[in-house]
Protein backbone atom coordinates (compact mmCIF):
# COMPACT_ATOMS: atom_id res chain seq x y z
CA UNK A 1 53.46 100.81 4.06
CA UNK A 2 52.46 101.74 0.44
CA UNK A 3 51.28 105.66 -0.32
CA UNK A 4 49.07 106.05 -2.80
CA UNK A 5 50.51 108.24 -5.95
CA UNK A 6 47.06 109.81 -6.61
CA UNK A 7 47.59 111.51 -3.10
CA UNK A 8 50.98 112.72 -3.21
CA UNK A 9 51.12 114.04 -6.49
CA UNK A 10 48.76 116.96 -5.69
CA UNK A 11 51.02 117.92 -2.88
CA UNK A 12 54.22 117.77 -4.82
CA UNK A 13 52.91 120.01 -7.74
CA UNK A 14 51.93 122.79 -5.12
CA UNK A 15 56.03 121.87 -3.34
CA UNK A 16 57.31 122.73 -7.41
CA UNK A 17 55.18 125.79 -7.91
CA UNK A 18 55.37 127.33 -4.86
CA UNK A 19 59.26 126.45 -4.52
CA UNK A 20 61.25 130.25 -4.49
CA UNK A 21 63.93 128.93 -6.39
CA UNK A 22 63.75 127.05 -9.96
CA UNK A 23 66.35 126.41 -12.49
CA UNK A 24 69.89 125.35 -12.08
CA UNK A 25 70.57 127.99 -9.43
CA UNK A 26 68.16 126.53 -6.47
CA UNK A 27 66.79 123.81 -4.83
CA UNK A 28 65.10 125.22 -1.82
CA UNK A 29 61.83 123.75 -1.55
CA UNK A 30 58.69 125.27 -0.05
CA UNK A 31 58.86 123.07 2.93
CA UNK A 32 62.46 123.90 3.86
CA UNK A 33 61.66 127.65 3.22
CA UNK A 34 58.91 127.46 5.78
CA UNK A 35 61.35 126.06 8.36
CA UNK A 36 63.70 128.51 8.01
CA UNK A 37 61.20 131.23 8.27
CA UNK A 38 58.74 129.34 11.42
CA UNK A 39 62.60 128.99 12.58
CA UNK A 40 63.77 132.49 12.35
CA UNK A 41 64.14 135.19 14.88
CA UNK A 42 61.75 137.63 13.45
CA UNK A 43 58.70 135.47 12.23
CA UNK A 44 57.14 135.26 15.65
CA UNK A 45 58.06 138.97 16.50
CA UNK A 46 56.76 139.96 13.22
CA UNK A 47 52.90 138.49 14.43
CA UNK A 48 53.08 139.58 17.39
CA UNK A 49 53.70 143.94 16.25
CA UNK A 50 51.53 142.93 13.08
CA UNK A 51 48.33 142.06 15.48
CA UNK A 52 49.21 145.12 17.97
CA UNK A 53 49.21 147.55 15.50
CA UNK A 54 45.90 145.90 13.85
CA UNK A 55 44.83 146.32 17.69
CA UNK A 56 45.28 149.95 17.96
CA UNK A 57 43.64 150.35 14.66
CA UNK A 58 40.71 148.56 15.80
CA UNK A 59 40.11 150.30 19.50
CA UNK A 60 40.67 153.41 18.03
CA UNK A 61 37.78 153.27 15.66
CA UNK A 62 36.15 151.54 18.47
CA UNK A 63 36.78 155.02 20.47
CA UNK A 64 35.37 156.60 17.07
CA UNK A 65 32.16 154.93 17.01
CA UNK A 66 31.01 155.12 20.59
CA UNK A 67 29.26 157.69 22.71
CA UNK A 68 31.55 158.36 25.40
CA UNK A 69 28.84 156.17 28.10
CA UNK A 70 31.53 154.60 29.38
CA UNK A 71 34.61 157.39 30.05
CA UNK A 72 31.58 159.41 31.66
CA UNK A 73 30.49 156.40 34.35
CA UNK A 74 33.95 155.40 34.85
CA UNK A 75 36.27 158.60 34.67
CA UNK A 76 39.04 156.99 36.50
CA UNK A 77 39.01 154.24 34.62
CA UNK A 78 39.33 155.91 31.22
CA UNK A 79 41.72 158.85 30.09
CA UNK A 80 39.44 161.84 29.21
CA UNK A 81 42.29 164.67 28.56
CA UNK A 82 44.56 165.10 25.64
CA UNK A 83 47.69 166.07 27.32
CA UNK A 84 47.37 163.29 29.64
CA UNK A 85 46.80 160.86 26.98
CA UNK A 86 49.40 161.94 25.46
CA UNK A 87 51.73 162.04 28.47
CA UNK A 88 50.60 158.38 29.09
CA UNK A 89 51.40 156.80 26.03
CA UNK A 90 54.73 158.67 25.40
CA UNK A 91 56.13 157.44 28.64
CA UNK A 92 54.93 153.90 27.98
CA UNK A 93 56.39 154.14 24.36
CA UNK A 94 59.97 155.40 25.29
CA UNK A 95 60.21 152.43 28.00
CA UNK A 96 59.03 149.81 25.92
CA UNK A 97 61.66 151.24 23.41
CA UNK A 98 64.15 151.36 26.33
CA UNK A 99 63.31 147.86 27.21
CA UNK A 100 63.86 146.42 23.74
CA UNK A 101 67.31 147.71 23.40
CA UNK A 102 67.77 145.95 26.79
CA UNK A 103 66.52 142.77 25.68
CA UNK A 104 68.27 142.83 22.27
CA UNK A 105 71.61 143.17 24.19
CA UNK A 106 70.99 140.72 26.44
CA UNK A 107 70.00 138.31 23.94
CA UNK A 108 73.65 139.30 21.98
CA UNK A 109 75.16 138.19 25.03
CA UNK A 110 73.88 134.95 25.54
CA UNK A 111 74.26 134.18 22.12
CA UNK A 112 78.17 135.19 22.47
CA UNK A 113 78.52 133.24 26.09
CA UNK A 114 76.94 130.15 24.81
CA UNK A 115 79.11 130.29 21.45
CA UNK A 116 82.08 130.70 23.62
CA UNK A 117 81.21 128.68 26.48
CA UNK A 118 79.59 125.59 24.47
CA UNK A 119 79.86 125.66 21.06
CA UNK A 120 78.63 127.47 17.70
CA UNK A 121 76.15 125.19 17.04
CA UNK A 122 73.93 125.83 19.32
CA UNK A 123 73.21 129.63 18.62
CA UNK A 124 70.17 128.72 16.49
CA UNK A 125 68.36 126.62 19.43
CA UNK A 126 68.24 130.02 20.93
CA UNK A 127 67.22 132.25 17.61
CA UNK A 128 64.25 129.34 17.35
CA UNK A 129 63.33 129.50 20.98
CA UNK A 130 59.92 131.04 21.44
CA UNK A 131 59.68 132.48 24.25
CA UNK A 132 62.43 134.72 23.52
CA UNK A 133 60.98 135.34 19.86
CA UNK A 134 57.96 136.51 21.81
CA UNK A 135 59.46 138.82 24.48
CA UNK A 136 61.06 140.76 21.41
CA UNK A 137 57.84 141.02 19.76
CA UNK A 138 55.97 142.23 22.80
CA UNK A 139 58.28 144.73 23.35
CA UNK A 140 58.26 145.97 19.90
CA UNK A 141 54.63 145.97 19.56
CA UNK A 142 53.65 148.08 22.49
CA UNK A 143 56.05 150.82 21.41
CA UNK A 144 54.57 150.97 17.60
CA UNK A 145 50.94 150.39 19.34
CA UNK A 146 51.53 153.25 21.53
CA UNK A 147 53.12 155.46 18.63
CA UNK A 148 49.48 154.38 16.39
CA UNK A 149 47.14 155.50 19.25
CA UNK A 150 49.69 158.61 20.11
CA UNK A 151 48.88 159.57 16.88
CA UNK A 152 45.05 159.64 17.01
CA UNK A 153 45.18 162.13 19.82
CA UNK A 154 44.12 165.44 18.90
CA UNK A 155 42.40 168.67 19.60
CA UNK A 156 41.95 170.81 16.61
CA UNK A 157 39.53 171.30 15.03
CA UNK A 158 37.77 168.51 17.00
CA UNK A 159 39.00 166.99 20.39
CA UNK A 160 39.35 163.47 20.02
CA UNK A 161 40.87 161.05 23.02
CA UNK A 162 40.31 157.55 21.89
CA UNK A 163 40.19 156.06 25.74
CA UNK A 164 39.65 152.81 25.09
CA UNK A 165 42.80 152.63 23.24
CA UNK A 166 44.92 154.50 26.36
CA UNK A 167 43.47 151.82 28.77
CA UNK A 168 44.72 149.41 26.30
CA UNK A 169 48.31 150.49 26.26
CA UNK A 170 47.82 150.64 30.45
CA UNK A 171 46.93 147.21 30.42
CA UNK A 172 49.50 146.09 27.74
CA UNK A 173 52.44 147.78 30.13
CA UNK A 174 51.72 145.53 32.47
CA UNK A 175 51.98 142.39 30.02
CA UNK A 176 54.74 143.88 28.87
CA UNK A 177 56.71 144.43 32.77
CA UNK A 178 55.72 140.41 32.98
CA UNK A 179 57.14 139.79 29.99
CA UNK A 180 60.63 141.22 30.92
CA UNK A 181 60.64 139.50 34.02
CA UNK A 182 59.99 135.98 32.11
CA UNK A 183 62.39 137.34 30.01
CA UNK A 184 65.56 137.68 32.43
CA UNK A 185 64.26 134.06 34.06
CA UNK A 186 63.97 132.70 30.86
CA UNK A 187 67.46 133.71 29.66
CA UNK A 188 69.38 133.00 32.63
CA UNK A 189 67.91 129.12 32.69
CA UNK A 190 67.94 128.55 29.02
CA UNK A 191 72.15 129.31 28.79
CA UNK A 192 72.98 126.76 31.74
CA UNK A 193 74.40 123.18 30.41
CA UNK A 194 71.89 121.18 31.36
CA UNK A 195 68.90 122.72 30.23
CA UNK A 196 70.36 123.20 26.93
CA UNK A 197 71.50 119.67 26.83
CA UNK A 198 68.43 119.13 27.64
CA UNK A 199 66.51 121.03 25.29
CA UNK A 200 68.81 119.80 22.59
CA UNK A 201 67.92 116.16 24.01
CA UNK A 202 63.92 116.35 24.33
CA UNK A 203 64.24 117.83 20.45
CA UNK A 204 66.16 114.90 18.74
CA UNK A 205 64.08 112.33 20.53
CA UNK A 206 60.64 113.91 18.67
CA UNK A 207 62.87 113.95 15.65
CA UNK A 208 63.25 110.62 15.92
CA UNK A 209 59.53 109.56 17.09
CA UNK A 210 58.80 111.67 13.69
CA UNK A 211 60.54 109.96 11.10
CA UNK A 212 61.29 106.63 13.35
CA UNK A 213 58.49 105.58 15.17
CA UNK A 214 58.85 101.99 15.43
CA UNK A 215 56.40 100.48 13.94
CA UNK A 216 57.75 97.68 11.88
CA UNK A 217 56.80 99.34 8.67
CA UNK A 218 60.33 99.48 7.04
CA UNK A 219 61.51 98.29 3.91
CA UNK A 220 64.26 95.55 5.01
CA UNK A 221 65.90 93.48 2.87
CA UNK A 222 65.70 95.41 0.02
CA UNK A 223 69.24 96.12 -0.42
CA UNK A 224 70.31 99.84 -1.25
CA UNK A 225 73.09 98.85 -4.07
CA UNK A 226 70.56 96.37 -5.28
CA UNK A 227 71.03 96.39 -9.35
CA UNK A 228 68.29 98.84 -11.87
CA UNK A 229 65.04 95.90 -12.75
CA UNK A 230 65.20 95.18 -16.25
CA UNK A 231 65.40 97.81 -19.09
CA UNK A 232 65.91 100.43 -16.13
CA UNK A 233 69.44 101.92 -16.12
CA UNK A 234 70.87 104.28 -12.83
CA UNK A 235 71.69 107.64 -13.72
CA UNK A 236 73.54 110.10 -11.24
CA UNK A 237 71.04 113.54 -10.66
CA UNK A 238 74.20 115.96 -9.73
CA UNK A 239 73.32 118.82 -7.45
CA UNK A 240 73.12 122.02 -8.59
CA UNK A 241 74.41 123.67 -5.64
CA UNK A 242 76.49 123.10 -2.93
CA UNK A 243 75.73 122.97 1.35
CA UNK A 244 74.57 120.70 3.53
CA UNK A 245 71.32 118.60 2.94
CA UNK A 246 68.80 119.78 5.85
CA UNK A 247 65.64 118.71 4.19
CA UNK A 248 64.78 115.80 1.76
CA UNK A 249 61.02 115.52 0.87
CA UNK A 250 60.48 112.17 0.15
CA UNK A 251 56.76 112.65 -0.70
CA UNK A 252 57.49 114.68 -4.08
CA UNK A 253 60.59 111.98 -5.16
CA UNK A 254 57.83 109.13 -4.99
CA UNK A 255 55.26 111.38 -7.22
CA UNK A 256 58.37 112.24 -9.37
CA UNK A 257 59.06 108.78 -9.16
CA UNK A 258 55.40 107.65 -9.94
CA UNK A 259 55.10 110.21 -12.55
CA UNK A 260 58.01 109.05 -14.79
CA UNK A 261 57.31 105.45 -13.80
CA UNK A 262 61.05 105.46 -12.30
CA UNK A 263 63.10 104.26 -9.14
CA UNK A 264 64.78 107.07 -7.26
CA UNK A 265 67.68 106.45 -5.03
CA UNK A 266 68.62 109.16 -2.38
CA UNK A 267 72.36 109.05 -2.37
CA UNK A 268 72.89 111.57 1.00
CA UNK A 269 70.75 111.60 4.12
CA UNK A 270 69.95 115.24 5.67
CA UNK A 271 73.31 116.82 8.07
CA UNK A 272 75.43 115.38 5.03
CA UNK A 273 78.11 118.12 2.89
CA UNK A 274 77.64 117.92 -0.98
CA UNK A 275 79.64 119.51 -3.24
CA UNK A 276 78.38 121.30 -6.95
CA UNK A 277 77.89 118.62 -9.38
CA UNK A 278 78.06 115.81 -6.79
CA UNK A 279 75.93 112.80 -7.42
CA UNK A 280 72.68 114.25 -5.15
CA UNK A 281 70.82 110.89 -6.13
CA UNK A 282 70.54 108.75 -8.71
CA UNK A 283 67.38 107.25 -10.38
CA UNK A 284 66.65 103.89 -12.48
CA UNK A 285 65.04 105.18 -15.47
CA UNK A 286 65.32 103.62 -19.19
CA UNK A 287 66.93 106.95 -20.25
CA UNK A 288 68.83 109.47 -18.80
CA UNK A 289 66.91 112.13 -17.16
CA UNK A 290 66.67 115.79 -18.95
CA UNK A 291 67.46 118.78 -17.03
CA UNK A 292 63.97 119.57 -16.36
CA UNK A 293 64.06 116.57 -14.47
CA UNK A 294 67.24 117.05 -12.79
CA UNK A 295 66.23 120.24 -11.76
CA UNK A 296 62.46 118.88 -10.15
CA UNK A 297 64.32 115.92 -8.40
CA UNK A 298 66.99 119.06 -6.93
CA UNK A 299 63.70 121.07 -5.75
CA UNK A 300 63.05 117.87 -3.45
CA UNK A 301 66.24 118.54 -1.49
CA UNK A 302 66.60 121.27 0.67
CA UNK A 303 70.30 122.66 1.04
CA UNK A 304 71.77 125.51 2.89
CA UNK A 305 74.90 126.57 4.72
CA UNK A 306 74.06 124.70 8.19
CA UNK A 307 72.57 121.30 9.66
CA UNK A 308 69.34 121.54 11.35
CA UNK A 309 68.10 119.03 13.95
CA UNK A 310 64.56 118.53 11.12
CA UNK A 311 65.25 115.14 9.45
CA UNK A 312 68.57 114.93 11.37
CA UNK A 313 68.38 113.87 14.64
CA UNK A 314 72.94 112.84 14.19
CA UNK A 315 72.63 116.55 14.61
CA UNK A 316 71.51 116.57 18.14
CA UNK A 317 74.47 114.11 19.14
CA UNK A 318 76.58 116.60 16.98
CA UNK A 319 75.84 119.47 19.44
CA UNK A 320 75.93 117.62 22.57
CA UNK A 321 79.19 116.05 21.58
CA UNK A 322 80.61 119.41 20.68
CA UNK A 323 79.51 120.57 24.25
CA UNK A 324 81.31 118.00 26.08
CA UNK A 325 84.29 118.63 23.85
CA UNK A 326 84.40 122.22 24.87
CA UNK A 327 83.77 121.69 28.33
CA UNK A 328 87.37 119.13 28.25
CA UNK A 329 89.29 121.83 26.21
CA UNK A 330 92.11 122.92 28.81
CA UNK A 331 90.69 126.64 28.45
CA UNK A 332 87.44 125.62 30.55
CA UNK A 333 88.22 121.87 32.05
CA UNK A 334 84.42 121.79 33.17
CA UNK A 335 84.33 117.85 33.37
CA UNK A 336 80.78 118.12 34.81
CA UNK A 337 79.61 119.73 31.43
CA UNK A 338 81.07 116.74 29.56
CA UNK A 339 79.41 114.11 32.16
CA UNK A 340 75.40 116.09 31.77
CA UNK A 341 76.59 115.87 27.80
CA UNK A 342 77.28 111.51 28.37
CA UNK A 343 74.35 111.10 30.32
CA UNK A 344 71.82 113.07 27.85
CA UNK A 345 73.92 111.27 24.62
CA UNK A 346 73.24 108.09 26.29
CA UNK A 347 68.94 108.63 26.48
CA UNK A 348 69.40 109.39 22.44
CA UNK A 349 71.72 106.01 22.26
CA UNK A 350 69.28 103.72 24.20
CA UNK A 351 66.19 105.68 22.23
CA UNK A 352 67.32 105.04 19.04
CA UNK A 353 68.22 101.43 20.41
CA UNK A 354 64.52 100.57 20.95
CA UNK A 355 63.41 101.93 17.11
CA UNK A 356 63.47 100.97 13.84
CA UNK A 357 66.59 102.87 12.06
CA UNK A 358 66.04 101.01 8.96
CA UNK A 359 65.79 102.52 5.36
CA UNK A 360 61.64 103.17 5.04
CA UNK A 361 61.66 103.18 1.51
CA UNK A 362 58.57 104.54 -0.30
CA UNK A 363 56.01 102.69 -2.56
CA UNK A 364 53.33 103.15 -5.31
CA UNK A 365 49.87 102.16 -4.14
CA UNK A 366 50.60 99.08 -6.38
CA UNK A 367 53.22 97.94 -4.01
CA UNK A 368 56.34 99.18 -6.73
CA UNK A 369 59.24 100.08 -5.19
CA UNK A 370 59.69 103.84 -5.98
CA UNK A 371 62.29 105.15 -3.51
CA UNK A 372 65.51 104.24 -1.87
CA UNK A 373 65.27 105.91 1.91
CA UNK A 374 68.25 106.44 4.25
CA UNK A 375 68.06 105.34 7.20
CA UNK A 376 69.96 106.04 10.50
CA UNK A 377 73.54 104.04 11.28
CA UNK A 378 73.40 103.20 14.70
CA UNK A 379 77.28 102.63 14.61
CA UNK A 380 77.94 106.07 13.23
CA UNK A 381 75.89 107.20 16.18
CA UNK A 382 77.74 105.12 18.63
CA UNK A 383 81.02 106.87 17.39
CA UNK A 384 80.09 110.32 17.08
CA UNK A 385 79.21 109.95 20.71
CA UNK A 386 81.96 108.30 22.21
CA UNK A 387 85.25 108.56 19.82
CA UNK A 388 85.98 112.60 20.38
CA UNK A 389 84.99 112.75 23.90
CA UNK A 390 87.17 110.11 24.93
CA UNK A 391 90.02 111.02 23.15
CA UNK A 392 89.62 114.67 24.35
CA UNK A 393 89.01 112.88 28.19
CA UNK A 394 92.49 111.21 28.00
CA UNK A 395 93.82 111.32 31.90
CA UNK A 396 90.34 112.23 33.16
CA UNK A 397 89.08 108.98 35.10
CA UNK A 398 85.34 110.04 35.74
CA UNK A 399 84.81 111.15 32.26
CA UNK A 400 85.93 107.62 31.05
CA UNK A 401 84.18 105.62 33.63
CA UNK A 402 80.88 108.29 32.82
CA UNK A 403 81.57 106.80 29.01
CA UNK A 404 81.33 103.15 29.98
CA UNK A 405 78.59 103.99 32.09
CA UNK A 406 76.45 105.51 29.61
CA UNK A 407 76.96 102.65 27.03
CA UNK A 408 76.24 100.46 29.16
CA UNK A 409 73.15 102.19 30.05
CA UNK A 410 72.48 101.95 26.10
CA UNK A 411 73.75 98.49 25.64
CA UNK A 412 70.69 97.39 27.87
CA UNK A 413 68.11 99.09 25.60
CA UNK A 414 69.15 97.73 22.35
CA UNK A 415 67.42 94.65 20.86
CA UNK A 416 69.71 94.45 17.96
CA UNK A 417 73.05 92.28 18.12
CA UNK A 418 74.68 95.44 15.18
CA UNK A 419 73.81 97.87 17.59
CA UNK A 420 75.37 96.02 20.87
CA UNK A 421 78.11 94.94 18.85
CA UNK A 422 78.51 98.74 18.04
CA UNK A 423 78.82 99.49 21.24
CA UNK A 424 81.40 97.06 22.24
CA UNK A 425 83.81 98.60 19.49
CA UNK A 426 83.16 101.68 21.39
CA UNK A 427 83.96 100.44 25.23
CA UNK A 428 86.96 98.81 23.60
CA UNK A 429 88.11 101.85 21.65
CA UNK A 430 87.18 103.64 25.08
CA UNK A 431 88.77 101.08 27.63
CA UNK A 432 92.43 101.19 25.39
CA UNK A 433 92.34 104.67 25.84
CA UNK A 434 91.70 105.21 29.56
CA UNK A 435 93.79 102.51 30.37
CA UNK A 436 96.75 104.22 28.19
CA UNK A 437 96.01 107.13 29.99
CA UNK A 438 95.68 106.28 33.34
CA UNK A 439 97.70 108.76 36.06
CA UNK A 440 97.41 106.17 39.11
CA UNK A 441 97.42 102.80 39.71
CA UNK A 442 93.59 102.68 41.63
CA UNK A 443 92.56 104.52 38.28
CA UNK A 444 93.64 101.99 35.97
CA UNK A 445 92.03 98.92 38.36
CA UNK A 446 88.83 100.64 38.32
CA UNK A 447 88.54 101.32 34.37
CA UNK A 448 89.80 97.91 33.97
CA UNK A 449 87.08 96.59 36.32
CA UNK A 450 84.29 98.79 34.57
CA UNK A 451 85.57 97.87 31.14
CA UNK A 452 85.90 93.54 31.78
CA UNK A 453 82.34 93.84 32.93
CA UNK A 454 80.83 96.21 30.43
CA UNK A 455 82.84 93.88 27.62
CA UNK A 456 80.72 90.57 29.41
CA UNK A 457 77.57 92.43 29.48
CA UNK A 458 77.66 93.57 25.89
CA UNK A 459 79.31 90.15 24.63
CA UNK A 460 76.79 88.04 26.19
């Protein structure tokens, strides 16, 4: 339970030094920077054409430094003339090029169906997606690799074919042809509803498993709003710029913590909107803290213009509930949408109803409370999942009865009385609306008849 501050402090002094941003103006940590850059669309790309081109550099040397044994014993093997050579790796070169443009406007269009068809949100899930990363690097990479080689052909003053490097860009057209045809697969599955809920679904669960694993090792009963020991006074750290919270690093505000022999207190969990100035968090310390200090503690959170499912697995029920909420909107009335969008929201409810949400607050490796943690309200959860969707499902029978279904489906996973109790606001918020709404007399029995027993079952 306890974390030694002789280990964390090294790793917080390299977070500080290495952080892009210092002073007043930033607070992007190194942590959050390398998200947003293993997360972007061109890191992955940008490996893959880095070690092509350090491929053609390397067989063509190769070419340099052998005899020519092998394009003698094998002459169909290996390219021997210049003009073909050349006529070779220009062709391959202008359809590799032709073939990225392709793929770069197909991508566009998914990204503009699935912002139109689901919701905004999910437009990163497919910039972070690998496999499509890849593709666009592959593509990229043979066209440079076969401009690199192209350019080692010659015949004045002395001929030079580097064969081994032509066979290469043979071989890598054919990874590349694969590639494409992953490609249009891969693009065509990843855009239908269920596999993104899915995908959205399978990530918040090893969010959760991450920071949640359910071991018992929480902090409970030490009361968030619990009053400063004595001779310690709370002092609010404002933040120095405004966004949304996407990464906190909890490690370097307990060496902070352990270095100014001080009690921090994180104030907003990650997916949560602060404004300039706002209290960020606040720390128990027998004065106020400087700016220096202000501005170290505002290093520790990681703040941009978006939520990210790292730290924030509310964000995954944020997407899927924005799904289902399209999918009802009287533009697409896709009620089978919202129902795959219930059923995955309900795994996430009766996951997190099986773990440990509490606060895991942090300790010195004398057993000191250091830091106040945040951890995850079930009942906010229960809400975000439920409230919109029914309220947007008003009339629609199977979309209500699908929402009584799937909390009941998480009402038999949780342990915890809050939770279950959670849930019953929610089939009672639920069963008032559907029965409200009703458009036939068989509709309102059965939601009545769902809704008495789900009430019993949760009540019990």
């Amino acid at each position: 339970m306890s974390t030694a501050c002789d280990r964390v402090v090294p790793y917080s002094l390299f977070i500080e030094r290495c952080s892009p941003m210092h002073g007043a103006s930033g607070s992007r940590s190194f942590k959050q920077l390398w998200l947003q850059i293993h997360s972007s669309l061109w890191f992955v790309p940008a490996l893959i054409i880095a070690s092509l081109m350090l491929l053609a550099f390397g067989l063509v040397e190769l070419d340099r430094h052998v005899d020519g044994v092998a394009q003698q014993r094998w002459p169909r093997l290996f390219t021997t003339e210049a003009d073909g050579a050349r006529g070779i790796l220009s062709t391959i070169a202008g359809v590799m090029a032709t073939i990225a443009g392709v793929t770069f406007s197909i991508t566009m269009v998914a990204l503009t169906l699935a912002s139109a068809q689901y919701t905004p949100r999910v437009m990163r899930n497919f910039m972070r997606d690998k496999g499509n990363q890849a593709v666009l690097g592959i593509f990229v990479g043979i066209f440079l690799y076969c401009l690199l080689v192209l350019r080692a052909v010659s015949e004045q003053p002395v001929p030079f074919v580097p064969a081994f490097a032509v066979l290469g860009s043979v071989l890598l057209s054919v990874l590349g042809s694969a590639a494409f045809i992953f490609f249009i697969h891969h693009i065509s599955s990843t855009i239908q509803a269920a596999e993104m809920a899915q995908a959205i679904t399978q990530e918040t669960l090893r969010m959760i498993d991450k920071y949640f694993p359910g071991d018992g090792d929480s902090a409970g009963g030490v009361p968030r709003t619990a009053s400063a020991p004595a001779g310690l006074a709370w002092h609010a750290v404002p933040a120095r710029q405004w966004g949304t919270i996407q990464t906190v690093a909890e490690e370097q505000l307990l060496a902070w913590a352990c270095r100014h022999d001080a009690i921090v207190r994180i104030e907003h969990r990650p997916g949560q909107f602060v404004g300039q100035d706002a209290t960020l968090a606040s720390v128990a310390m027998r004065l106020p803290p400087d700016e220096q200090m202000i501005d170290a503690l505002n290093r520790a959170f990681g703040i941009d213009a978006f939520r990210t499912l790292d730290q924030d697995p509310a964000f995954g029920v944020r997407q899927l509930v924005d799904m289902a909420l399209k999918a009802l909107s009287p533009g697409i009335n896709d009620s089978t949408t919202a129902v795959t969008c219930l059923d995955h929201m309900g795994v996430i409810l009766a996951y997190c109803g099986r773990r440990d949400l509490t606060p895991r607050h942090r300790y010195d490796e004398h057993g000191s409370l250091r830091v106040l943690s945040i951890g995850i309200d079930y009942e906010h959860l229960a809400s975000l999942a439920f409230s919109q969707v029914a309220e947007s499902a008003q009339g629609n029978t199977e979309v209500l009865l699908k929402i009584l279904d799937t909390i009941a489906r998480a009402g038999q996973a949780c342990g915890g009385s809050a939770e279950r109790r959670a849930l019953l606001h929610q089939a009672e918020v639920t069963g008032e609306i559907a029965l409200r709404s009703a458009r036939s007399q068989d509709a309102k029995e059965r939601l009545d008849a769902r809704l008495r027993a789900l009430t019993q079952a949760l009540a019990a």
